[in-house]
C-alpha atoms as a PDB file:
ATOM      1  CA  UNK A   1       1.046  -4.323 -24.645  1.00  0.00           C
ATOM      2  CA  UNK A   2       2.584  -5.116 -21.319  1.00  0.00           C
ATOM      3  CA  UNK A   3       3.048  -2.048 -19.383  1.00  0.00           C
ATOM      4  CA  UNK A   4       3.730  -3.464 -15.618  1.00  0.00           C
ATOM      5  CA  UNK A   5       5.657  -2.573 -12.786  1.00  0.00           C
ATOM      6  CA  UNK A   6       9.479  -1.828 -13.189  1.00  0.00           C
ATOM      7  CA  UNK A   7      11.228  -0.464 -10.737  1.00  0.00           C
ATOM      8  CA  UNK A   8      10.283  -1.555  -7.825  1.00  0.00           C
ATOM      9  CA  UNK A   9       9.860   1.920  -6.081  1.00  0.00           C
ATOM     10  CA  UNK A  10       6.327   1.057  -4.755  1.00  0.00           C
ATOM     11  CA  UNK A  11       6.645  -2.389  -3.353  1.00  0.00           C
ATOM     12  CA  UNK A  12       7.056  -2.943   0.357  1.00  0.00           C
ATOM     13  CA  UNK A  13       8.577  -6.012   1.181  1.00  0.00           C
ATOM     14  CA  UNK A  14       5.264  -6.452   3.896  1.00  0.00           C
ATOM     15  CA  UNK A  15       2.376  -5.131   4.354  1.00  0.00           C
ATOM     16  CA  UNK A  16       0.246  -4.935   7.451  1.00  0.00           C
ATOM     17  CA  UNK A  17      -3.536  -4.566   6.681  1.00  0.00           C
ATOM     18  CA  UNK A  18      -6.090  -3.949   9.672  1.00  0.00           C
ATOM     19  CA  UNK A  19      -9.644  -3.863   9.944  1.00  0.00           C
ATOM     20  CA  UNK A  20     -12.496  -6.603   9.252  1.00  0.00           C
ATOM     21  CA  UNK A  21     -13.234  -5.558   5.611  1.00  0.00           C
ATOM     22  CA  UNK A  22      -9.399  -5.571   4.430  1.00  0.00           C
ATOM     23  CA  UNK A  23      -8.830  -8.334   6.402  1.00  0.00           C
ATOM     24  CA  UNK A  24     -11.002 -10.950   5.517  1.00  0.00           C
ATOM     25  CA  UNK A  25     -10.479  -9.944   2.039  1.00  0.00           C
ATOM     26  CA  UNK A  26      -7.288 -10.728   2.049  1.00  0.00           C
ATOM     27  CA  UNK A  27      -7.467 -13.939   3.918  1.00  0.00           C
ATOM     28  CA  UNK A  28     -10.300 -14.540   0.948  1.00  0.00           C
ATOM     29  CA  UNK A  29      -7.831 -13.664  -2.032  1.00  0.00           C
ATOM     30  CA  UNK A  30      -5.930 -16.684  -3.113  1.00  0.00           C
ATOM     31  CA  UNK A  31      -3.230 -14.570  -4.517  1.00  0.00           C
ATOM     32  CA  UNK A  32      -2.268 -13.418  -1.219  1.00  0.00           C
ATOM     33  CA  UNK A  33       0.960 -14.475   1.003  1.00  0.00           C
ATOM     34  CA  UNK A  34      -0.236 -14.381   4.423  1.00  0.00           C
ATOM     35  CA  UNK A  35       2.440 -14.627   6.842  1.00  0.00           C
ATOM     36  CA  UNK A  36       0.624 -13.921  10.861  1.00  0.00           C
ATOM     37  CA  UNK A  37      -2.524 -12.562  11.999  1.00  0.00           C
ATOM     38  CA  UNK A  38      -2.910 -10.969  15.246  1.00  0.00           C
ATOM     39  CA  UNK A  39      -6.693 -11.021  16.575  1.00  0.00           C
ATOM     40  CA  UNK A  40      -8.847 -10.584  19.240  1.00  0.00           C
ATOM     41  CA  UNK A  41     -11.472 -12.880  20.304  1.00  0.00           C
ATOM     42  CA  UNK A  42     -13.785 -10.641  19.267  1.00  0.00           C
ATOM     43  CA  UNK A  43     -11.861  -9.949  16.072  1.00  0.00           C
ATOM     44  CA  UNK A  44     -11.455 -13.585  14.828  1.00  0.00           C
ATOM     45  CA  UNK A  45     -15.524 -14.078  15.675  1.00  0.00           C
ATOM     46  CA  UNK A  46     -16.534 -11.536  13.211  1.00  0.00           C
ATOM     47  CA  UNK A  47     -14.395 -13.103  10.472  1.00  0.00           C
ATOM     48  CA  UNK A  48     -16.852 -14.424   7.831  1.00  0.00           C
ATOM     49  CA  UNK A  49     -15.967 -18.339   7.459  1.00  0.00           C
ATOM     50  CA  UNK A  50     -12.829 -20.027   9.003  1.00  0.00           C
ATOM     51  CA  UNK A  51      -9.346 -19.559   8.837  1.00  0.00           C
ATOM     52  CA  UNK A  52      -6.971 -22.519   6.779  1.00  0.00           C
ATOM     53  CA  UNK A  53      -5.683 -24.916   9.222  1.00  0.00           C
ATOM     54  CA  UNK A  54      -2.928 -24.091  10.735  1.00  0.00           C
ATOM     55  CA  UNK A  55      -3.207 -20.750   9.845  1.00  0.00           C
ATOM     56  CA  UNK A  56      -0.565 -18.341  11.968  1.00  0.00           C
ATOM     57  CA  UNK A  57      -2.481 -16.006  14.860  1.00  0.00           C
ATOM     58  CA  UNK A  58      -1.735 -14.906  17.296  1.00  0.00           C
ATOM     59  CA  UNK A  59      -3.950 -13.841  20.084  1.00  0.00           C
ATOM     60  CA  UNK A  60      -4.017 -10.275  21.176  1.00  0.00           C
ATOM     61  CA  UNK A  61      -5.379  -7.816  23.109  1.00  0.00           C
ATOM     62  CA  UNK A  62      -6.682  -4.453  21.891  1.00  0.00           C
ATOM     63  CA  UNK A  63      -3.781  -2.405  23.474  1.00  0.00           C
ATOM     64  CA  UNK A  64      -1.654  -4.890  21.661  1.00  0.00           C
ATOM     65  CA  UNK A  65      -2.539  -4.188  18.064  1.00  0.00           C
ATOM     66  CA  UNK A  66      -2.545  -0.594  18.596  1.00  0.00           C
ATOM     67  CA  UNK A  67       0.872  -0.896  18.579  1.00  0.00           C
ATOM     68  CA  UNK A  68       0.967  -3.141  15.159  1.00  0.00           C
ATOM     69  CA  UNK A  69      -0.680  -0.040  13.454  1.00  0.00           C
ATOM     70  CA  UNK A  70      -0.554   3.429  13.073  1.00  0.00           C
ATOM     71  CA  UNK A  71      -2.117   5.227  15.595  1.00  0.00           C
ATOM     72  CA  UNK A  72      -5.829   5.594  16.294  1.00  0.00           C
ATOM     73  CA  UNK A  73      -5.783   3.000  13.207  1.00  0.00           C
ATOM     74  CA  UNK A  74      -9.343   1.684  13.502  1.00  0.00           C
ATOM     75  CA  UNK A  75      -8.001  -2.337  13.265  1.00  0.00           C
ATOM     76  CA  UNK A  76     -11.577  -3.859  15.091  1.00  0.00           C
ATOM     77  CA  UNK A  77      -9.259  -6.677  16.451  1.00  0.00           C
ATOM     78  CA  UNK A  78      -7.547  -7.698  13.504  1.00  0.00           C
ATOM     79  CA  UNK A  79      -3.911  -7.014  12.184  1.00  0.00           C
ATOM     80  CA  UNK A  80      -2.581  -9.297   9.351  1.00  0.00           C
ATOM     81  CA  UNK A  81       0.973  -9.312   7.729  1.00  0.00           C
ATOM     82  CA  UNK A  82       1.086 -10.494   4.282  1.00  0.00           C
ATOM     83  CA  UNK A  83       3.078 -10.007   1.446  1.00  0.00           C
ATOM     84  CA  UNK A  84       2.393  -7.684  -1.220  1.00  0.00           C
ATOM     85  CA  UNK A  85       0.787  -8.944  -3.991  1.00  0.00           C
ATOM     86  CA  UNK A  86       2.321  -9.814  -7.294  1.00  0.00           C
ATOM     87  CA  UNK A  87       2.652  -7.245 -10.145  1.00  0.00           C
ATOM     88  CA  UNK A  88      -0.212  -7.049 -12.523  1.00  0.00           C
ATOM     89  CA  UNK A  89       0.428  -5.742 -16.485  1.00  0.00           C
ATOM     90  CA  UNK A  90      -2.097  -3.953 -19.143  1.00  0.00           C
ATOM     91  CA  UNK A  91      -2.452  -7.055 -21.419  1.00  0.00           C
ATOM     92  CA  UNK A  92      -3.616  -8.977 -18.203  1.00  0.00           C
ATOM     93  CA  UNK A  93      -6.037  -7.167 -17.275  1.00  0.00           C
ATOM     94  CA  UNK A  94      -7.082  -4.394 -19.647  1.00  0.00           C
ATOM     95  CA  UNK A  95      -7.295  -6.262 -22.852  1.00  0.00           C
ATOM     96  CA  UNK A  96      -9.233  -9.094 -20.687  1.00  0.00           C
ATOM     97  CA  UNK A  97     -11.968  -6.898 -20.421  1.00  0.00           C
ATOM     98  CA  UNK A  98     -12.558  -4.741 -23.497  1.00  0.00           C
ATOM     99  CA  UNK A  99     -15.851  -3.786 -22.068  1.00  0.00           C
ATOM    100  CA  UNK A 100     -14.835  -2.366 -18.563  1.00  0.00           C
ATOM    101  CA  UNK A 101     -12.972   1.506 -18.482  1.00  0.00           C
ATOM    102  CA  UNK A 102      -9.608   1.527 -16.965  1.00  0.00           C
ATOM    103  CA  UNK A 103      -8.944   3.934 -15.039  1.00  0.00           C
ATOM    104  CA  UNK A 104      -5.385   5.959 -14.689  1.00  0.00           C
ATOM    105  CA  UNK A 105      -4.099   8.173 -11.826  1.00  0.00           C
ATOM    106  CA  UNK A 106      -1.482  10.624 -12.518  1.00  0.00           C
ATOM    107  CA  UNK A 107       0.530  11.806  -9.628  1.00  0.00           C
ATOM    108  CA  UNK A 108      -2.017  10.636  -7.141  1.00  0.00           C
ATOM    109  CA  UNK A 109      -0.455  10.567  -4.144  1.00  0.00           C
ATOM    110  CA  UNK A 110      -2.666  10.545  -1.062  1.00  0.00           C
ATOM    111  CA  UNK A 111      -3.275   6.838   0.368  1.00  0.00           C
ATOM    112  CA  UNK A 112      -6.862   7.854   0.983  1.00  0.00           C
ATOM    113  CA  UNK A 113      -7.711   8.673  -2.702  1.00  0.00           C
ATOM    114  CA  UNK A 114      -6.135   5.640  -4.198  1.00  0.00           C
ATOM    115  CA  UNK A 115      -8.129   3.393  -1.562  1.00  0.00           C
ATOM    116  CA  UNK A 116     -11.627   4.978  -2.476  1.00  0.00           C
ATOM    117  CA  UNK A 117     -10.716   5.367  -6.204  1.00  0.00           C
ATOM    118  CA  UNK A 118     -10.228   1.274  -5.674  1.00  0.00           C
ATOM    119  CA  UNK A 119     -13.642   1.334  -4.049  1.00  0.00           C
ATOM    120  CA  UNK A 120     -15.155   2.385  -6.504  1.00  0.00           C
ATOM    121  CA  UNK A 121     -13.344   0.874  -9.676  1.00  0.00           C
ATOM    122  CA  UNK A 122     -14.577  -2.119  -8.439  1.00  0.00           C
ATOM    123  CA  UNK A 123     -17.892  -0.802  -7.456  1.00  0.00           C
ATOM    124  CA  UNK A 124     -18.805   0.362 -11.333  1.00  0.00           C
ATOM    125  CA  UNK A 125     -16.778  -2.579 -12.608  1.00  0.00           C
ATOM    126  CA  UNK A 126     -13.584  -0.636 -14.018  1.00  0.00           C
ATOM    127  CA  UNK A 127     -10.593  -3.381 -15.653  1.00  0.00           C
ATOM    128  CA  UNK A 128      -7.914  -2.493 -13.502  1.00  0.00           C
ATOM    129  CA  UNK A 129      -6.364   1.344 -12.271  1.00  0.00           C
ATOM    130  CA  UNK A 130      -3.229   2.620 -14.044  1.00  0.00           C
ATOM    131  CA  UNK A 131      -0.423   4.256 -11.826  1.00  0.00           C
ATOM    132  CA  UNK A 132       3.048   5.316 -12.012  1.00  0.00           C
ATOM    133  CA  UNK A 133       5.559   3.197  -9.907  1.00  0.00           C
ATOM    134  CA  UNK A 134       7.619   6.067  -8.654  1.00  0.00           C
ATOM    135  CA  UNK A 135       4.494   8.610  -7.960  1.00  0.00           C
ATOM    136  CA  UNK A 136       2.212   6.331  -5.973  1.00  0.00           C
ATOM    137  CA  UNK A 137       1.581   5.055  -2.505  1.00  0.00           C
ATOM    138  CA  UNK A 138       2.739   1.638  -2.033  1.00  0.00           C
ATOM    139  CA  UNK A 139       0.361  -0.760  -1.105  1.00  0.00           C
ATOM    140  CA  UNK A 140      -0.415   0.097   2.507  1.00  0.00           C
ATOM    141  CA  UNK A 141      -3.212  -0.417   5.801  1.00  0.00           C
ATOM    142  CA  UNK A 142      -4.415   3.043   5.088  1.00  0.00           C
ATOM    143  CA  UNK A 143      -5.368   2.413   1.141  1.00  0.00           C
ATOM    144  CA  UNK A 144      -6.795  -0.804   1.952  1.00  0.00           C
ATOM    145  CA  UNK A 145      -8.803   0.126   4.516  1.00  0.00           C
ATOM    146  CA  UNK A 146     -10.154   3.246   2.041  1.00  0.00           C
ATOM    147  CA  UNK A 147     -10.952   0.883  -0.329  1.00  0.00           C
ATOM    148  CA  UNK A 148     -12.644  -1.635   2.031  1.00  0.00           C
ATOM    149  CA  UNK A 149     -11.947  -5.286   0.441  1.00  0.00           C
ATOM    150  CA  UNK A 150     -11.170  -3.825  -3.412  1.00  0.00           C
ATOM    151  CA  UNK A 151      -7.510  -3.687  -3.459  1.00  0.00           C
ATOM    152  CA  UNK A 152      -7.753  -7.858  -3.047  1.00  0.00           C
ATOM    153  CA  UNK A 153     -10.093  -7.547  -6.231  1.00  0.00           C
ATOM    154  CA  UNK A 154      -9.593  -4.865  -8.372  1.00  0.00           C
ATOM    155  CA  UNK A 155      -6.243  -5.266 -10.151  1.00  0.00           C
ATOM    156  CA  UNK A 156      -3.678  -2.686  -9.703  1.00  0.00           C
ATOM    157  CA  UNK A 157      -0.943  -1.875 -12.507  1.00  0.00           C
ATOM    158  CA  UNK A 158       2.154   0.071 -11.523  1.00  0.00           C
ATOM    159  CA  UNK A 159       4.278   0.974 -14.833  1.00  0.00           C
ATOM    160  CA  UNK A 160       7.246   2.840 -14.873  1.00  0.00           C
ATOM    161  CA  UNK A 161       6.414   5.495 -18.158  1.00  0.00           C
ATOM    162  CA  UNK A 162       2.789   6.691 -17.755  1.00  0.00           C
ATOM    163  CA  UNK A 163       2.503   8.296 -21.193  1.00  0.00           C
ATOM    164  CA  UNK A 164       4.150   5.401 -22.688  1.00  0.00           C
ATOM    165  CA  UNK A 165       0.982   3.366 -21.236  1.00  0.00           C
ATOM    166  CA  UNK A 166      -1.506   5.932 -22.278  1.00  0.00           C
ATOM    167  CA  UNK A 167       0.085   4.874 -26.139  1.00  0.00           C
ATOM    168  CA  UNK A 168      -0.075   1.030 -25.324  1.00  0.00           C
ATOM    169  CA  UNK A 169      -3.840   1.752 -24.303  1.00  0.00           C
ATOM    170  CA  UNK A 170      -4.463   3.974 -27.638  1.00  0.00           C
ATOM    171  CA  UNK A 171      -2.895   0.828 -29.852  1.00  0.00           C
ATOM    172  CA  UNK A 172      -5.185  -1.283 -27.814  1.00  0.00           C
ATOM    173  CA  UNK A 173      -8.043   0.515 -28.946  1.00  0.00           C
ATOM    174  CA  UNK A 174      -9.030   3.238 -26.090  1.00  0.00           C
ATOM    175  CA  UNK A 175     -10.329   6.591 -26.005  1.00  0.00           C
ATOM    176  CA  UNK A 176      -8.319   8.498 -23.521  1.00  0.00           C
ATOM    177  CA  UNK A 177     -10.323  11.125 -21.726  1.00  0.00           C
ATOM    178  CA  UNK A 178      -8.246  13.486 -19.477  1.00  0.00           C
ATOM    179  CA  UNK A 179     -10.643  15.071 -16.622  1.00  0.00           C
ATOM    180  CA  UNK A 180      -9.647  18.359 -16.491  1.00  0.00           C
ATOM    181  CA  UNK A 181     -11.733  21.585 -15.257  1.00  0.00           C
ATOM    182  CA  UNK A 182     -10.363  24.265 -18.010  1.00  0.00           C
ATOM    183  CA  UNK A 183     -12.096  21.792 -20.469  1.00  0.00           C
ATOM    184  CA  UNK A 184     -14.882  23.645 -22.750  1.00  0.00           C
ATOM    185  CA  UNK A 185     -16.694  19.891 -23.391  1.00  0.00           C
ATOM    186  CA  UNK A 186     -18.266  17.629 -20.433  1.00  0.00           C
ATOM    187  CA  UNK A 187     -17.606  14.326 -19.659  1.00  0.00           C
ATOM    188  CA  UNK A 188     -21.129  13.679 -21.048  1.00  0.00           C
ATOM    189  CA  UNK A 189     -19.901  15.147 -24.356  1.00  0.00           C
ATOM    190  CA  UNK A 190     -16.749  13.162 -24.852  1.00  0.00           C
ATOM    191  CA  UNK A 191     -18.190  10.142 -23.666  1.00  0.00           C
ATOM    192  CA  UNK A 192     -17.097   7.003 -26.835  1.00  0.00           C
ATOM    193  CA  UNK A 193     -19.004   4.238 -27.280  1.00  0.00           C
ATOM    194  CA  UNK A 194     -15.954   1.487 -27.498  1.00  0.00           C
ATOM    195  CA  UNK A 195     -13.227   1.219 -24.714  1.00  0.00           C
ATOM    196  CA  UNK A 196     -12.892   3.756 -22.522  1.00  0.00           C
ATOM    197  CA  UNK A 197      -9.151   4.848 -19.923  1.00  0.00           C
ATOM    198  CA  UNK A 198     -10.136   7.652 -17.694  1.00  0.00           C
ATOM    199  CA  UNK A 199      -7.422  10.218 -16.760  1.00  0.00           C
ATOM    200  CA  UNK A 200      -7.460  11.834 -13.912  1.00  0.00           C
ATOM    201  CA  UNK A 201      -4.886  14.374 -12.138  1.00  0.00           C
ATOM    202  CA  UNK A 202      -3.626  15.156  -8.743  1.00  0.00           C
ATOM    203  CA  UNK A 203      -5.634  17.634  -6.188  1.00  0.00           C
ATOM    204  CA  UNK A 204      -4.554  20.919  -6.980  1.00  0.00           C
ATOM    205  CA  UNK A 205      -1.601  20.255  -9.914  1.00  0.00           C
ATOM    206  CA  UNK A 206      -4.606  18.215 -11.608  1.00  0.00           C
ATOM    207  CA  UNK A 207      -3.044  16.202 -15.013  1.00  0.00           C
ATOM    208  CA  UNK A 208       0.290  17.055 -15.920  1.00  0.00           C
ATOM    209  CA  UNK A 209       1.390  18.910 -19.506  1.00  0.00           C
ATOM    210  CA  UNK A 210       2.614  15.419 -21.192  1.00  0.00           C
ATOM    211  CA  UNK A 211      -0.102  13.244 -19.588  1.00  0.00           C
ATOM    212  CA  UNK A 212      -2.926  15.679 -20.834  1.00  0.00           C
ATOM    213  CA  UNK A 213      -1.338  15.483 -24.407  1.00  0.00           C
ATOM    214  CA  UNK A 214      -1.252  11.816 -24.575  1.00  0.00           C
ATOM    215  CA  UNK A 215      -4.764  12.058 -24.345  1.00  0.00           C
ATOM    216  CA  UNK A 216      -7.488  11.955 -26.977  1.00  0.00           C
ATOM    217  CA  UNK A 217      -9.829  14.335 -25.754  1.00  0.00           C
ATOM    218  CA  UNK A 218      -9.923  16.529 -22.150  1.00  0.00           C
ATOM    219  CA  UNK A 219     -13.608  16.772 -20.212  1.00  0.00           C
ATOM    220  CA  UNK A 220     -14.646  18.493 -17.511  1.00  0.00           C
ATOM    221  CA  UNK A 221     -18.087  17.410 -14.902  1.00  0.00           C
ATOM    222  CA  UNK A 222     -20.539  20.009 -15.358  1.00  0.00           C
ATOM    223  CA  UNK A 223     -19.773  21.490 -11.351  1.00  0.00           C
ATOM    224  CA  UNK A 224     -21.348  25.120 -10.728  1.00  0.00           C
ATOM    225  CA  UNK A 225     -19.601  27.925  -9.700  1.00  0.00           C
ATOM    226  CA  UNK A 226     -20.031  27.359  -6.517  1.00  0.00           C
ATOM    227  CA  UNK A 227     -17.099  25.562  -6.070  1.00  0.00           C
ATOM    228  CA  UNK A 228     -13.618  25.123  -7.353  1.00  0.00           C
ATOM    229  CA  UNK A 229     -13.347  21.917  -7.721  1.00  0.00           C
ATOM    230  CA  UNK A 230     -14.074  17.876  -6.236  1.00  0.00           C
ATOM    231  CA  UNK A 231     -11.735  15.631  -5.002  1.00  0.00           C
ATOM    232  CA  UNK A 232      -9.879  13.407  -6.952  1.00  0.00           C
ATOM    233  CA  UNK A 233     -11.931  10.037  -5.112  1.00  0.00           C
ATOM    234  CA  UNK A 234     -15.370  12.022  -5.895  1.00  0.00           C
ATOM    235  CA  UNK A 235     -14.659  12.850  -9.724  1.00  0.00           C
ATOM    236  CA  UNK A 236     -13.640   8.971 -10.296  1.00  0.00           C
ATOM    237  CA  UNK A 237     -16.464   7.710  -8.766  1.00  0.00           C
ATOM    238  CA  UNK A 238     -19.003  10.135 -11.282  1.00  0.00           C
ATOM    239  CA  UNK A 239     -16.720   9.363 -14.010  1.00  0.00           C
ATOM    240  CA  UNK A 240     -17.238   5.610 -13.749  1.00  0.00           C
ATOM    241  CA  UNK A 241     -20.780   6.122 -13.322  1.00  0.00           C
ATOM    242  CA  UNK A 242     -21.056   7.827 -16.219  1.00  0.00           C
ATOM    243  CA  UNK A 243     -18.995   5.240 -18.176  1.00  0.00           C
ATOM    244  CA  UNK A 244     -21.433   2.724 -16.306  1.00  0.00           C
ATOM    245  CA  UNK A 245     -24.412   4.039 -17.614  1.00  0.00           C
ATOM    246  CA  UNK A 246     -23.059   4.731 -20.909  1.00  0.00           C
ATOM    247  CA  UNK A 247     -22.510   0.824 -21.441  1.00  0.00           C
ATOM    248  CA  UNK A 248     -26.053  -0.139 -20.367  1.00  0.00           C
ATOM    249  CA  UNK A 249     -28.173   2.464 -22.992  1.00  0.00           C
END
């Protein structure tokens, strides 16, 4: 099972993070090419530990790095240009982990989902999140901000054939549970006991046809009538509790 990035689609050739959570991640994550930070005083003093020696800043004023980012971008002082980091596969990280869910995202598009669905996957202790390379947002300021430090830390797999890794994950010995509201069972009720991928859909389309079919088993979260539906961000986060909790009983 290898299942990793393949085209190329999502990949900037740099990306400019901003804010003291992404940033000092990043400057913390040994994987990560970091070509020029731009700081405040201010900024650089609420850095947790010192930067490498050497290290390329610049200093900055505030009206300065508004104009790094995009606009009303809270940054708190601190811009940094890095590199994207390096392409991650399913036997990597998956596989390394049998215990841990893995989470995949089908169609997810906004920036702001990914980040806190990256929040939390490393919050609950999820393997890695599964997305397709052409229906993703690139790695980007806005999804690591949303995800506040985890996209340094919680791998990120980009494959080109999302049902074809929903198969490698089945071979590998996962249940795949599509969250889906027309489901008659609850999450609760298709909940395994061995390795788990969780599915989930885009707001509004939710999963497509193929994806849904490539899936063992579709649950829904027992929500009341009183609304539709939860976003995309707020149904991971329950489903990896719930796949949290499972483990510990």
């Amino acid at each position: 099972m290898k299942g990793g990035r393949g085209s190329g689609k999502g990949s900037p050739s740099v990306v400019r993070l901003w804010g003291r959570h992404p940033v000092e991640a990043a400057l913390k994550n040994p994987a990560r090419q970091h070509l020029k930070l731009w700081a405040t005083l201010e900024g650089i003093d609420s850095l947790d530990g010192d930067l490498p020696e050497n290290f390329p800043i610049q200093r900055a004023e505030v009206a300065d790095l508004g104009r790094l980012v995009a606009k009303d971008a809270p940054h708190q002082g601190l811009v940094l240009e890095c590199e994207p980091l390096e392409d991650r596969f399913l036997n990597e990280v998956a596989l390394g982990k049998p215990g841990a869910p893995v989470v995949v995202l089908d169609q997810v598009t906004d920036p702001h989902n990914v980040g806190a669905i990256l929040r939390s996957a490393a919050a609950f202790g999820a393997a890695c999140i599964v997305t397709q390379d052409r229906h993703a947002p690139p790695e980007s300021g806005v999804i690591a901000k949303s995800a506040s430090g985890a996209l340094e830390t919680m791998p990120w797999v980009r494959v080109v054939n999302l049902a074809r890794a929903l198969d490698e994950l089945a071979e590998a010995g996962y249940w795949r549970i599509g969250m889906a509201g027309e489901a008659e069972a609850t999450l609760a009720e298709s909940m395994p006991t061995g390795a788990l991928a969780i599915v989930l859909g885009a707001e509004g389309e939710g999963l497509r046809h193929n994806i849904a079919g490539h899936c063992d088993a579709l649950a829904r979260l027992p929500i009341t009538s009183n609304i539709e539906s939860l976003n995309v961000s707020n149904a991971a986060a329950i489903a990896l509790y719930a796949a949290a909790t499972r483990s510990s009983e």
